[in-house]
PDB file of N, CA and C in Angstrom:
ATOM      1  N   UNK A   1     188.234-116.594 147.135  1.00  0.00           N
ATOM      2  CA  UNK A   1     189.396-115.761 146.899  1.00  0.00           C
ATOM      3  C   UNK A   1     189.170-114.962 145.616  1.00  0.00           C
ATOM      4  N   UNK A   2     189.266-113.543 145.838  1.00  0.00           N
ATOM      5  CA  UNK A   2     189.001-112.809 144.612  1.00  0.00           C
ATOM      6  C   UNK A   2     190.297-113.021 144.033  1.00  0.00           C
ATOM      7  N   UNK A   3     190.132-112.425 142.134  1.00  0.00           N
ATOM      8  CA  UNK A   3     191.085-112.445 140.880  1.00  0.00           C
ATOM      9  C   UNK A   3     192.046-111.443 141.715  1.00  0.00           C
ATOM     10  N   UNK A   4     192.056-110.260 141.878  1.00  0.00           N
ATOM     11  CA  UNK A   4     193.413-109.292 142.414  1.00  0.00           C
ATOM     12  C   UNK A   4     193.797-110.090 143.490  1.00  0.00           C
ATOM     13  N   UNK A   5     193.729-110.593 144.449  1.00  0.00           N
ATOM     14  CA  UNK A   5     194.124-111.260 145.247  1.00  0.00           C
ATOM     15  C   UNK A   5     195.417-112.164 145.085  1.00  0.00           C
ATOM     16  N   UNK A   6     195.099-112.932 144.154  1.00  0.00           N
ATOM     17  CA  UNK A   6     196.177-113.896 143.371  1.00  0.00           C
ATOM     18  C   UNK A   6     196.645-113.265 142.134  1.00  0.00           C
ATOM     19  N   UNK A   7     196.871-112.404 141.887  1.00  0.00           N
ATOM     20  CA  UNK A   7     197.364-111.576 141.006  1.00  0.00           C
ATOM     21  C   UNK A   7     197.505-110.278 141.386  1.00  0.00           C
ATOM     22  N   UNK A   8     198.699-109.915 142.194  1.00  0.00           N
ATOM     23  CA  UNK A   8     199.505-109.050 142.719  1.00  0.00           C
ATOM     24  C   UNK A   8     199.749-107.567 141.730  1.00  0.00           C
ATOM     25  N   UNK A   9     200.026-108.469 140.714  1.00  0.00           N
ATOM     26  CA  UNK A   9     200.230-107.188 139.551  1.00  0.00           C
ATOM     27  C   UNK A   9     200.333-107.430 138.249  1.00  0.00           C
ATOM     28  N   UNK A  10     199.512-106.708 137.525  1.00  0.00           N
ATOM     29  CA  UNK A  10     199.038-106.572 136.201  1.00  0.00           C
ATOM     30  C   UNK A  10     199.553-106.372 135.250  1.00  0.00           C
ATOM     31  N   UNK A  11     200.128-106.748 134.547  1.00  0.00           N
ATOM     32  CA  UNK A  11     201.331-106.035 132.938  1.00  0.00           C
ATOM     33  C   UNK A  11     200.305-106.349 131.993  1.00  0.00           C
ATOM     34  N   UNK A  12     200.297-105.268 131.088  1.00  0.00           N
ATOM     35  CA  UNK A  12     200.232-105.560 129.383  1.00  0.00           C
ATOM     36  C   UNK A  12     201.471-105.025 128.333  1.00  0.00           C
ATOM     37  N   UNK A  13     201.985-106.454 127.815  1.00  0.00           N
ATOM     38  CA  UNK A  13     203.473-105.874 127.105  1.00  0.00           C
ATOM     39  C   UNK A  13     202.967-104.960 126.177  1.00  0.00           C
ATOM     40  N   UNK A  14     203.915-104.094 125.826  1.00  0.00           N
ATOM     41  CA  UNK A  14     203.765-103.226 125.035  1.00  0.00           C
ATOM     42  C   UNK A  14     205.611-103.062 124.378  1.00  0.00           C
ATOM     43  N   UNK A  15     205.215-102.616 122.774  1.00  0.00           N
ATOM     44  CA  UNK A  15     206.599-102.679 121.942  1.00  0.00           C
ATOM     45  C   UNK A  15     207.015-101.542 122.315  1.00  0.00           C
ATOM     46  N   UNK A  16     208.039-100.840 121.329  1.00  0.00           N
ATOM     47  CA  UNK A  16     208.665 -99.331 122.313  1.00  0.00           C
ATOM     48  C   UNK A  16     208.026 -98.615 121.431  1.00  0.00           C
ATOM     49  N   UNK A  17     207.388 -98.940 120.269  1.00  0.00           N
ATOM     50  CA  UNK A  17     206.155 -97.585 119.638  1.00  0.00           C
ATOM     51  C   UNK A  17     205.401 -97.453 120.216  1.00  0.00           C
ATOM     52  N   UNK A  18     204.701 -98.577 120.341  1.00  0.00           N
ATOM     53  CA  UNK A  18     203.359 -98.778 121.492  1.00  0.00           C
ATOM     54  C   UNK A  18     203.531 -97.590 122.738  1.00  0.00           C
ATOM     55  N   UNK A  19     205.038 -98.199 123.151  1.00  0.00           N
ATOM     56  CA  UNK A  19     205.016 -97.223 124.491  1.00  0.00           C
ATOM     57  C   UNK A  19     205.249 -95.733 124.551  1.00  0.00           C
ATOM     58  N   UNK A  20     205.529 -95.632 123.293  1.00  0.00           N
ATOM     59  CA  UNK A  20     206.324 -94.076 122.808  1.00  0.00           C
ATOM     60  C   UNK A  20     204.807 -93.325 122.351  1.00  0.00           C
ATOM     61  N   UNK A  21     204.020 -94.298 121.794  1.00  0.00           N
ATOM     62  CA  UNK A  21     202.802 -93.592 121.132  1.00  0.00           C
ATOM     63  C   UNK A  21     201.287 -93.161 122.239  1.00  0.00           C
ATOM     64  N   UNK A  22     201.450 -94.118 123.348  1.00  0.00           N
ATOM     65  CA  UNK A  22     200.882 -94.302 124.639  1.00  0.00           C
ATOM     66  C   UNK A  22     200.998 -92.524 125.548  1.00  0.00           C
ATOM     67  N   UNK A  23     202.399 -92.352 125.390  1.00  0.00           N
ATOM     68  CA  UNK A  23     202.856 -91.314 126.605  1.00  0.00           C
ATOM     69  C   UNK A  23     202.433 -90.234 125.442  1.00  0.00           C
ATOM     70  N   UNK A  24     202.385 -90.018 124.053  1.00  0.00           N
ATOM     71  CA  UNK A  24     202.842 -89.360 123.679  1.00  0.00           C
ATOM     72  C   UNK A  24     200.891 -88.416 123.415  1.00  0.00           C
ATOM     73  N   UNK A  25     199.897 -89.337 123.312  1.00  0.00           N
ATOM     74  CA  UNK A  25     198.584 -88.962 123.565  1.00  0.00           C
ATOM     75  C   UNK A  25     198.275 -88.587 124.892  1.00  0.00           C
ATOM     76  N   UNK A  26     197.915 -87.373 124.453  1.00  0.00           N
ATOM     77  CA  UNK A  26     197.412 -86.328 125.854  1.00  0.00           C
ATOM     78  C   UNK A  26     195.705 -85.611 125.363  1.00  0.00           C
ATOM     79  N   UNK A  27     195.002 -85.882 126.439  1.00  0.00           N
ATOM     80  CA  UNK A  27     193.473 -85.928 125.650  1.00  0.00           C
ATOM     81  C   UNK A  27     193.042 -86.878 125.308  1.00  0.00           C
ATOM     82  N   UNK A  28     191.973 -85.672 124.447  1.00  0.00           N
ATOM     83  CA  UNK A  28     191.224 -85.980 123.321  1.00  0.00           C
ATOM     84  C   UNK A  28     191.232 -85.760 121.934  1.00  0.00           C
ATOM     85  N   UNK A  29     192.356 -86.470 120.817  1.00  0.00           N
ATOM     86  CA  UNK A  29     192.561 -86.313 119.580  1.00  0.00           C
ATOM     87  C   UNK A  29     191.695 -86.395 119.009  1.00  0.00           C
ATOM     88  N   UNK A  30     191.960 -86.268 117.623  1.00  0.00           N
ATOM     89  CA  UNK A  30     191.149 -87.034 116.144  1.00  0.00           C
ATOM     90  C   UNK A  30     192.264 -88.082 115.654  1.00  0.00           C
ATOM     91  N   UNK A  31     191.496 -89.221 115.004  1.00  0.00           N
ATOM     92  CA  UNK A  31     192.547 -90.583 114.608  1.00  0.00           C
ATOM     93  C   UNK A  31     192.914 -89.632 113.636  1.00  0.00           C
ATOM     94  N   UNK A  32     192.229 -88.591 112.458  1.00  0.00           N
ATOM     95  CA  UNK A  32     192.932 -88.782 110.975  1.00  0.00           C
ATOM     96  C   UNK A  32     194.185 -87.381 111.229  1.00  0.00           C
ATOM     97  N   UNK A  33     194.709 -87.396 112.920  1.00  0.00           N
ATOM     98  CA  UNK A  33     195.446 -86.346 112.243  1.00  0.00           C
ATOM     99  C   UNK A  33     197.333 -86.998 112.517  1.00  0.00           C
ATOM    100  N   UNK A  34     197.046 -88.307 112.933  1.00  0.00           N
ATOM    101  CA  UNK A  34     197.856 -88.836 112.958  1.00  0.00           C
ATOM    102  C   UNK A  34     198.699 -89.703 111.718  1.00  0.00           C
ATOM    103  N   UNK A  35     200.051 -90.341 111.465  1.00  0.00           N
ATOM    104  CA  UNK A  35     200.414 -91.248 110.067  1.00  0.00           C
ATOM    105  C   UNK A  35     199.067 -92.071 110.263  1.00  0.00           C
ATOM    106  N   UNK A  36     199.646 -93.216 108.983  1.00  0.00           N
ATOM    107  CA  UNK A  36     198.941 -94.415 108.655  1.00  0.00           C
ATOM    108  C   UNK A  36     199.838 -95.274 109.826  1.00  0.00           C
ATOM    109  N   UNK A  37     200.783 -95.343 110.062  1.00  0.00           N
ATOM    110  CA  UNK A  37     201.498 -96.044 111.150  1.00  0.00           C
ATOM    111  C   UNK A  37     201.558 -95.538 112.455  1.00  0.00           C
ATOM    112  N   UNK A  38     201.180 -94.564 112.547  1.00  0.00           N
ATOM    113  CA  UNK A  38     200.708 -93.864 114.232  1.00  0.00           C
ATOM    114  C   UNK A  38     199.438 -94.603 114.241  1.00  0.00           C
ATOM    115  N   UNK A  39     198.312 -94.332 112.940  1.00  0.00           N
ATOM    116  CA  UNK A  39     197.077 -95.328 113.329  1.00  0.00           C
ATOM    117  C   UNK A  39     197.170 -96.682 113.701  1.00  0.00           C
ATOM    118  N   UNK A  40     197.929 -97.518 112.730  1.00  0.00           N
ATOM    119  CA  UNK A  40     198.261 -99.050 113.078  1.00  0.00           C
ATOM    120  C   UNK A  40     198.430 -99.546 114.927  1.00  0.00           C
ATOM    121  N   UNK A  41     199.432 -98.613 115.376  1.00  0.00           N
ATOM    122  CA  UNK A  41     200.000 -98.515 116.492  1.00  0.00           C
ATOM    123  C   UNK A  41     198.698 -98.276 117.614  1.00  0.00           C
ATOM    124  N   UNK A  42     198.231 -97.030 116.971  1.00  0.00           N
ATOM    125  CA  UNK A  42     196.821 -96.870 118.154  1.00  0.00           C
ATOM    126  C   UNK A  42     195.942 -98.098 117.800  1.00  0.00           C
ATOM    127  N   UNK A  43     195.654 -98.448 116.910  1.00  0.00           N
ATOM    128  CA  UNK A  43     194.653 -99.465 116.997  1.00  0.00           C
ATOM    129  C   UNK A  43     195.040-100.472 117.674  1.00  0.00           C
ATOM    130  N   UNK A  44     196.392-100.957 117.543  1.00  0.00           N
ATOM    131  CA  UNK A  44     196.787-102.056 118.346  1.00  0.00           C
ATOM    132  C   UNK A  44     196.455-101.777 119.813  1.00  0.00           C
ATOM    133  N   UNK A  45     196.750-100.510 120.089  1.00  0.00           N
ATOM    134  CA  UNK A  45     196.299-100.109 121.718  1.00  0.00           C
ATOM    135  C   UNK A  45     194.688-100.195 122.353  1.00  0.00           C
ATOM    136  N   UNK A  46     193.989-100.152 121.225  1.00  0.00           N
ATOM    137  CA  UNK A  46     192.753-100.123 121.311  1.00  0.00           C
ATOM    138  C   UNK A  46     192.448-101.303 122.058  1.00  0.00           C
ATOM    139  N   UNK A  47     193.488-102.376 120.868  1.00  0.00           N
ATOM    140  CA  UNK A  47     192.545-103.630 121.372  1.00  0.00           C
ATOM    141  C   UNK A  47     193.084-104.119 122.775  1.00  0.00           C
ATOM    142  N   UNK A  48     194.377-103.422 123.106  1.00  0.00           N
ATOM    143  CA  UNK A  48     195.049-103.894 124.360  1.00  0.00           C
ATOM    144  C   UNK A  48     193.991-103.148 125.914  1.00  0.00           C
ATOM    145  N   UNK A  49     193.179-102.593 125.168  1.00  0.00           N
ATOM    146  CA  UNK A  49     192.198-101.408 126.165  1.00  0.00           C
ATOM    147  C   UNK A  49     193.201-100.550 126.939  1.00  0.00           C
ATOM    148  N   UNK A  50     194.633 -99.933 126.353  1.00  0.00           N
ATOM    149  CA  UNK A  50     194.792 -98.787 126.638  1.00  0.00           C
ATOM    150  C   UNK A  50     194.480 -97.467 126.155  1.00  0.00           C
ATOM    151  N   UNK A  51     193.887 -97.425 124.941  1.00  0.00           N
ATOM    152  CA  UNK A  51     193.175 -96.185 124.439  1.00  0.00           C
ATOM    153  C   UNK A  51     191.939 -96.158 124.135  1.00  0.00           C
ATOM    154  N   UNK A  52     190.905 -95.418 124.055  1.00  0.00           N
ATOM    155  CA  UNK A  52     189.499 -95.420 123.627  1.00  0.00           C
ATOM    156  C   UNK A  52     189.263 -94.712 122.510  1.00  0.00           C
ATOM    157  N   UNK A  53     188.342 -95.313 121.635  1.00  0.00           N
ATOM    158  CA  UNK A  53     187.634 -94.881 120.463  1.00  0.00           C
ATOM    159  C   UNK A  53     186.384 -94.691 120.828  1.00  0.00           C
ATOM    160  N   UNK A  54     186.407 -92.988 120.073  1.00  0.00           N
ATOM    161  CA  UNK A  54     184.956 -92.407 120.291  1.00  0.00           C
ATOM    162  C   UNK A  54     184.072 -92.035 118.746  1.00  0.00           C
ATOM    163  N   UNK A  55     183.253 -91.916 118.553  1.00  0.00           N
ATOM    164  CA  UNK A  55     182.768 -91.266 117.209  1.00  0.00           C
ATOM    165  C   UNK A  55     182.442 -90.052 117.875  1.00  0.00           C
ATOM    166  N   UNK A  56     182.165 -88.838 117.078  1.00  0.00           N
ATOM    167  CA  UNK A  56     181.756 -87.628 117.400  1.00  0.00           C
ATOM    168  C   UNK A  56     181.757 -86.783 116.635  1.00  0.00           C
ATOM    169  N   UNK A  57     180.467 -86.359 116.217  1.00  0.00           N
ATOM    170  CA  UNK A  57     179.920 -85.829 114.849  1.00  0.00           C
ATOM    171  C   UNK A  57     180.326 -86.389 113.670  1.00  0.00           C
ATOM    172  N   UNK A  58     180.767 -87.669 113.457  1.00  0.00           N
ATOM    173  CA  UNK A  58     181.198 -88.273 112.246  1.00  0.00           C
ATOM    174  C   UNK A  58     182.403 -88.418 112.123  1.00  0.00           C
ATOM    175  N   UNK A  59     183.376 -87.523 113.248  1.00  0.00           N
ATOM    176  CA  UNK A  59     184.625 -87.731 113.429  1.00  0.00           C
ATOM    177  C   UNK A  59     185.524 -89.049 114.315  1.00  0.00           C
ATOM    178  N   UNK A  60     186.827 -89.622 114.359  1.00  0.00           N
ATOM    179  CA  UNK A  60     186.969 -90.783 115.207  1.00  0.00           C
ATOM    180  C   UNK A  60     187.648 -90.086 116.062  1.00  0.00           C
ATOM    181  N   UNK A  61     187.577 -89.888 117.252  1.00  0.00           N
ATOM    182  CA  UNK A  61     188.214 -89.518 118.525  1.00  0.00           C
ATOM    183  C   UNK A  61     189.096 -90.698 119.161  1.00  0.00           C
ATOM    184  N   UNK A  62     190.414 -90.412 120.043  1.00  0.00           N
ATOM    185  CA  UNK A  62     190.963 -91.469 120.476  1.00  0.00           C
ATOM    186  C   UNK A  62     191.192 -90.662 122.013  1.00  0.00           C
ATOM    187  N   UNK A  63     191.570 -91.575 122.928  1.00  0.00           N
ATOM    188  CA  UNK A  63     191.794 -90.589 124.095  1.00  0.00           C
ATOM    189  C   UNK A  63     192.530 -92.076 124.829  1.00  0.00           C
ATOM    190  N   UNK A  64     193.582 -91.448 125.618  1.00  0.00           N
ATOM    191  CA  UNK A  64     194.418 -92.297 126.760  1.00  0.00           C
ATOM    192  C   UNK A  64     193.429 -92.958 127.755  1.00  0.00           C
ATOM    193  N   UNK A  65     192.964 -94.582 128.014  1.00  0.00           N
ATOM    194  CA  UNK A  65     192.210 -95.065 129.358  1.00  0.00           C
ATOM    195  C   UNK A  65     193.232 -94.030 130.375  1.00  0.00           C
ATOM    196  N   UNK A  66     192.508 -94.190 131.422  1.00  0.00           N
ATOM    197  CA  UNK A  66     193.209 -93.715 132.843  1.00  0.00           C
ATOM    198  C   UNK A  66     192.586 -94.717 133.850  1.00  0.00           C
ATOM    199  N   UNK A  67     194.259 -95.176 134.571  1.00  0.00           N
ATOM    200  CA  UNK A  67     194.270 -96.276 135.394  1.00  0.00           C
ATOM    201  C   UNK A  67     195.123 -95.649 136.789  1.00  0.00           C
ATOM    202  N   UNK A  68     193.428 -96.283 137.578  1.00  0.00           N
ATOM    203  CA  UNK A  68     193.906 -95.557 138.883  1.00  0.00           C
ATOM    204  C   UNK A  68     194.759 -96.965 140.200  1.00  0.00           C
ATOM    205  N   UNK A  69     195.110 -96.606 140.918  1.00  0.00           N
ATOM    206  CA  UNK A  69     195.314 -97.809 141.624  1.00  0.00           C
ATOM    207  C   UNK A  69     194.304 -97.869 142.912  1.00  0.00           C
ATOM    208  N   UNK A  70     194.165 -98.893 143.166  1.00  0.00           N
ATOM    209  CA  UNK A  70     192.786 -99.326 144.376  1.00  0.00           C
ATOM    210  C   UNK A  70     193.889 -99.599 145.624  1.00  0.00           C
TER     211      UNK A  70
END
């Protein structure tokens, strides 16, 4: 028996910044043009693997995962 099988459906909680800061990235940013507390917030997302960190030319890029359904 595969993992989706027995697990119907997937949540990762998220606070209402989290979720406000989630919708609110479109693209491909830069982290430094955001607060010090917009960063806090994305990093927390990072580690939840809803956003990605990129380097690029020395710069930190962030960008929305995209989740498709199977």
């Amino acid at each position: 028996m595969k993992l989706n099988e027995l697990i119907s459906e997937f949540t990762i909680a998220l606070t209402n910044e989290e979720a406000a800061m989630l919708e609110n990235i479109s693209g491909v940013q830069q982290l430094h043009q955001f607060t010090e507390r917009e960063q806090f917030i994305i990093e927390n997302l990072i580690r939840k693997s809803l956003i990605s960190k990129a380097m690029h030319k020395g710069i930190t890029m962030v960008m929305k995962n995209e989740f498709g359904s199977d």
